[in-house]
C-alpha atoms as a PDB file:
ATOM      1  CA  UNK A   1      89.185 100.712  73.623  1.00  0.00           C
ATOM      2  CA  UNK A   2      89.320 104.569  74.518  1.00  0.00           C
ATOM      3  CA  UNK A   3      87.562 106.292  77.459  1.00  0.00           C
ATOM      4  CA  UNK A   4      87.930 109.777  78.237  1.00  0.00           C
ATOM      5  CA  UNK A   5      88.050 110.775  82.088  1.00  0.00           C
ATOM      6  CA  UNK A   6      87.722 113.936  83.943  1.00  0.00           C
ATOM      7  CA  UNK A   7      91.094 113.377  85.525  1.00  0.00           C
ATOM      8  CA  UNK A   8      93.035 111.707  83.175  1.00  0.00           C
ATOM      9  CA  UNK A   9      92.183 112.239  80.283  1.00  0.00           C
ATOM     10  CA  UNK A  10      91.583 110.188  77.203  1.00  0.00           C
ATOM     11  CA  UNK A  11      92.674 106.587  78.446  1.00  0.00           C
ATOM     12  CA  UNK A  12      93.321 103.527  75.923  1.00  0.00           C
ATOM     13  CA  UNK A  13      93.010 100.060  77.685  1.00  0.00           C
ATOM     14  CA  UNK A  14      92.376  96.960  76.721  1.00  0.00           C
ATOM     15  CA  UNK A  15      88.676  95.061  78.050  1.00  0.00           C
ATOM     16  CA  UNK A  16      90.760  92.389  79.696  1.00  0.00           C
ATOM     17  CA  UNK A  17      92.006  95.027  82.066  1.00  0.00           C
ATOM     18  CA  UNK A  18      88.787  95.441  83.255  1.00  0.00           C
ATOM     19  CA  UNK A  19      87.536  94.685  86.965  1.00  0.00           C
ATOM     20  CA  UNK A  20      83.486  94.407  87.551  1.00  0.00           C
ATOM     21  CA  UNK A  21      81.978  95.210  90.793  1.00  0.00           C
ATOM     22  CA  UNK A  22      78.749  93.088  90.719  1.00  0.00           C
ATOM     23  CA  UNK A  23      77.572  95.512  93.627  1.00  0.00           C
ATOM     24  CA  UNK A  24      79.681  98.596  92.968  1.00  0.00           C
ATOM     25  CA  UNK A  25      81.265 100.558  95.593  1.00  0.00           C
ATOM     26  CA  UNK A  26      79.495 101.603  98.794  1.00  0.00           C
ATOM     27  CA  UNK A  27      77.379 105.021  97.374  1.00  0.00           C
ATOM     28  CA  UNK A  28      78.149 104.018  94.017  1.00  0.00           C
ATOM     29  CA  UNK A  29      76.151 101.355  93.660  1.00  0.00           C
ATOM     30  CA  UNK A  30      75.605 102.053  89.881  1.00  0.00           C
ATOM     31  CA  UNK A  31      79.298 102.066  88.765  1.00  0.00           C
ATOM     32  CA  UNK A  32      80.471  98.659  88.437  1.00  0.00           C
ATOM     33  CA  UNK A  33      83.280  98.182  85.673  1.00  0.00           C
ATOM     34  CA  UNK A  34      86.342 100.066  86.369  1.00  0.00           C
ATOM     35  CA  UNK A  35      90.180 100.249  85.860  1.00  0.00           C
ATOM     36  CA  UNK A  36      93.032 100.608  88.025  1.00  0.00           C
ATOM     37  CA  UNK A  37      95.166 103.518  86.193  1.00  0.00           C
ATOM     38  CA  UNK A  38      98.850 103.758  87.526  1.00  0.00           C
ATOM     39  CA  UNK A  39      99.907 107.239  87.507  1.00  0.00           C
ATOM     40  CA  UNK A  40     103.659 107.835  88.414  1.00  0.00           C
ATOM     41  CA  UNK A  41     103.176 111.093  89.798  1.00  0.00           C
ATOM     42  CA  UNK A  42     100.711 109.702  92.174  1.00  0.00           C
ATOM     43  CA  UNK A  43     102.930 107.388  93.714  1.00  0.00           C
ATOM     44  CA  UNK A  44     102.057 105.490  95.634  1.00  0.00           C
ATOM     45  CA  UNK A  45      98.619 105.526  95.246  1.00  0.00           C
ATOM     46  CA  UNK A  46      96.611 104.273  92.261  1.00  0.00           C
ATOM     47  CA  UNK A  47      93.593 105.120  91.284  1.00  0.00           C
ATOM     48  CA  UNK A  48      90.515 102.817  90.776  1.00  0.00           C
ATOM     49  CA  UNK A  49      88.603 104.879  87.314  1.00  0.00           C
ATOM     50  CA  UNK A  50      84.722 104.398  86.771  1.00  0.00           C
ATOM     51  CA  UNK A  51      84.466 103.293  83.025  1.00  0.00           C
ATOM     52  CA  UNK A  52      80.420 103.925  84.046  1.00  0.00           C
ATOM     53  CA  UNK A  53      80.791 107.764  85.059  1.00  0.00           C
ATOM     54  CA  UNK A  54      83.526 109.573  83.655  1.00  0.00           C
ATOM     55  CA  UNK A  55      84.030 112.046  86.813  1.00  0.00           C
ATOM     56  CA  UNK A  56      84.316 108.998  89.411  1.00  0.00           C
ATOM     57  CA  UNK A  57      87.882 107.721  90.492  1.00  0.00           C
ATOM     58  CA  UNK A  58      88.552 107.166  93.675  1.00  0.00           C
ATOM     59  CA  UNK A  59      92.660 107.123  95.333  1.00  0.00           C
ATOM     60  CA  UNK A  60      93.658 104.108  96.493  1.00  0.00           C
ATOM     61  CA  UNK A  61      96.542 102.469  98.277  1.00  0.00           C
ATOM     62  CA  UNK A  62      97.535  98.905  98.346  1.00  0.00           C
ATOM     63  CA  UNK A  63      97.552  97.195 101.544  1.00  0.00           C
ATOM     64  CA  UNK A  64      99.091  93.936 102.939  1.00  0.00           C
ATOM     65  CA  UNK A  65      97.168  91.362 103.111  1.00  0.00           C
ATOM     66  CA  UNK A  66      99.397  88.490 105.053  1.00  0.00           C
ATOM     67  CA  UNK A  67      99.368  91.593 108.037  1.00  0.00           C
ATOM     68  CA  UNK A  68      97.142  89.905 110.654  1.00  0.00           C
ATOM     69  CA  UNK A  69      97.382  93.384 112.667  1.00  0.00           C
ATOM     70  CA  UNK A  70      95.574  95.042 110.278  1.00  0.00           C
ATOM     71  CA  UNK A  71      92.449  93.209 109.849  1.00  0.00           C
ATOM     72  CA  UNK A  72      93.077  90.561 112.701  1.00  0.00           C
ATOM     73  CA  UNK A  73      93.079  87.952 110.249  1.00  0.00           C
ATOM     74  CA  UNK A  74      95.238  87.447 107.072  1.00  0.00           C
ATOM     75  CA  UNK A  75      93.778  87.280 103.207  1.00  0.00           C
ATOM     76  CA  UNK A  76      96.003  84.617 102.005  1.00  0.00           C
ATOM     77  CA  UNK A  77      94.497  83.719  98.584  1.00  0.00           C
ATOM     78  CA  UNK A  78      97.568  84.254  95.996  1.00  0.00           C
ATOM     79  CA  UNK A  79      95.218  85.584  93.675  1.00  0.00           C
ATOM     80  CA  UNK A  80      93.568  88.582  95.803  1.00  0.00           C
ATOM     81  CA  UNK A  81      94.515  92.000  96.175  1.00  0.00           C
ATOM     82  CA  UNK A  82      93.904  94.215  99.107  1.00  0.00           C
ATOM     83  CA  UNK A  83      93.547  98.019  98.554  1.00  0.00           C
ATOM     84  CA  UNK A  84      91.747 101.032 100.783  1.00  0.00           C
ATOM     85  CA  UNK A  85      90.422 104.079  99.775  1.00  0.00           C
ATOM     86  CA  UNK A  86      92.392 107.165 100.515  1.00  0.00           C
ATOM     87  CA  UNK A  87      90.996 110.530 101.479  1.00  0.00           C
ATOM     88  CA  UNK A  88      93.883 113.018 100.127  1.00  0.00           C
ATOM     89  CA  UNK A  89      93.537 116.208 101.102  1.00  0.00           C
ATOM     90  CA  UNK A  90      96.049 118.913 100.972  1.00  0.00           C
ATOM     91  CA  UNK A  91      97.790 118.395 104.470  1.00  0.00           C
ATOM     92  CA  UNK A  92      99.249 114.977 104.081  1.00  0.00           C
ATOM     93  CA  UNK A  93      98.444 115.000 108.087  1.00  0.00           C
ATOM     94  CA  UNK A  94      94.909 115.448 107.336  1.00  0.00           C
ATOM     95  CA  UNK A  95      94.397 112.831 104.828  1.00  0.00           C
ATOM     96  CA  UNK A  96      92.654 109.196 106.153  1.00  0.00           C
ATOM     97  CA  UNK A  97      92.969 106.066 104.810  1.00  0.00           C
ATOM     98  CA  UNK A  98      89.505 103.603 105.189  1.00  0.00           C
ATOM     99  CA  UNK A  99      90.451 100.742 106.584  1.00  0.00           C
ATOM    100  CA  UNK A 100      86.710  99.480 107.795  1.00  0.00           C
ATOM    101  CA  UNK A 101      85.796  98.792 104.138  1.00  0.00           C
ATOM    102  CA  UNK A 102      88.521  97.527 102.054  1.00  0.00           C
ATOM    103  CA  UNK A 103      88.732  96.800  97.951  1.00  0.00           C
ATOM    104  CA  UNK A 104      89.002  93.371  97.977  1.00  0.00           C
ATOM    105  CA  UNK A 105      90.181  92.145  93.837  1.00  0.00           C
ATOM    106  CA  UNK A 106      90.427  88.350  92.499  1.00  0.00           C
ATOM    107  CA  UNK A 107      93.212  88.984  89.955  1.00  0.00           C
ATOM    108  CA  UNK A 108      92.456  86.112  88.319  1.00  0.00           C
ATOM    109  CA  UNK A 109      88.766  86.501  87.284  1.00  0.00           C
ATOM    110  CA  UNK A 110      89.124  90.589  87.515  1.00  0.00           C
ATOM    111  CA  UNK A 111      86.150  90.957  90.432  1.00  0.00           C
ATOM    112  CA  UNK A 112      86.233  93.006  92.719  1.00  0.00           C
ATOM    113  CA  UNK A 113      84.175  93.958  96.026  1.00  0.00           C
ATOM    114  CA  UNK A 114      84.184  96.329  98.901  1.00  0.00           C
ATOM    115  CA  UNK A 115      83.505  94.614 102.205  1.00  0.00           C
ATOM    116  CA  UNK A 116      82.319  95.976 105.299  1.00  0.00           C
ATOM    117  CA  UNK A 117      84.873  94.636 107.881  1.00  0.00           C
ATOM    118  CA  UNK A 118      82.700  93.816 111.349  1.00  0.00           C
ATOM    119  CA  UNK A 119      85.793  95.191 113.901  1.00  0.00           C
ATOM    120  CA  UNK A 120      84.977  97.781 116.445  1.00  0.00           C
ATOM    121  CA  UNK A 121      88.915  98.807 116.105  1.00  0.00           C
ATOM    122  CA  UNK A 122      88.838  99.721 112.233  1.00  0.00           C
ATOM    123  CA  UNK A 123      87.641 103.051 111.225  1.00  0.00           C
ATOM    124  CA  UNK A 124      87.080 104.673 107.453  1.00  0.00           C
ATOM    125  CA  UNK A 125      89.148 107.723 109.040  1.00  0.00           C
ATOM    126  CA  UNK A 126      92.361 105.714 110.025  1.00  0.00           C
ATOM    127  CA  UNK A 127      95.558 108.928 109.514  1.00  0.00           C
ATOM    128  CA  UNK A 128      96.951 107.744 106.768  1.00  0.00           C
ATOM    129  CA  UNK A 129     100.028 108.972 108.370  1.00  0.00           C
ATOM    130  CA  UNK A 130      99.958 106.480 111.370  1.00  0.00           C
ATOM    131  CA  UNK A 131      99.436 103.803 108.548  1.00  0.00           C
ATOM    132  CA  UNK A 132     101.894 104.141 106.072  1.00  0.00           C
ATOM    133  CA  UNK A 133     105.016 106.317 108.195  1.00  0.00           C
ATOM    134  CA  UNK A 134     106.984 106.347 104.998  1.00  0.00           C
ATOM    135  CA  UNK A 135     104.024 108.758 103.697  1.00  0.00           C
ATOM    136  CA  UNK A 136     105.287 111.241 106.737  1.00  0.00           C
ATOM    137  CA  UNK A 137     108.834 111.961 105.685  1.00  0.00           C
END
């Protein structure tokens, strides 16, 4: 199948690559099938591309989810995959990473859901810097 987005372009992909949000994202309630698109130059974010609004994609970086530290509890399911969305802006200093409300994606049925996170200690402004040092150098 072909889409074209805003930021990408015209994208082929194939409908088992797609991931439904039964509730969409948080303010985007009405998008709920999208893609993850790898883009090299990117790295080492991905974005996660509305297939429902061709001018939505949001950054996103992968997180760990056997890291008790981050969420004070671990996500141990084989099949799940962890990811936050990233505010880039054009400081790397500046940008934030949202670690209150995390992507959460069953790989094997391709659903996926943003969950609030009830911890005082998490905020949707985290520096991405402090998160991810590697980002820094």
């Amino acid at each position: 199948m072909n889409w074209n987005n805003i930021q990408f372009g015209e994208m082929e992909y194939d409908e088992k690559h797609v991931l439904t949000f039964p509730e969409g994202l948080i303010g985007f309630e009405e998008s709920r099938q999208f893609l993850i698109v790898h883009d090299e130059d990117s790295e080492p974010f991905r974005w996660l591309v509305s297939l429902n609004d061709s001018e939505l994609s949001f950054p996103l970086i992968e997180l760990p989810k056997d890291q008790p530290g981050i969420f004070g509890r671990t996500f141990s399911q084989e099949n799940v995959t962890l990811f936050a969305v990233v505010s880039i802006k054009p400081e790397i200093d500046d940008s934030t990473i949202n670690l209150k409300s995390p992507i959460v994606i069953d790989i094997n049925n391709r659903m996926g859901r943003q969950v609030v996170l009830d911890d005082e200690q998490l905020s949707v402004r985290t520096p991405l810097v402090s998160f991810s040092p590697v980002l820094a150098e």
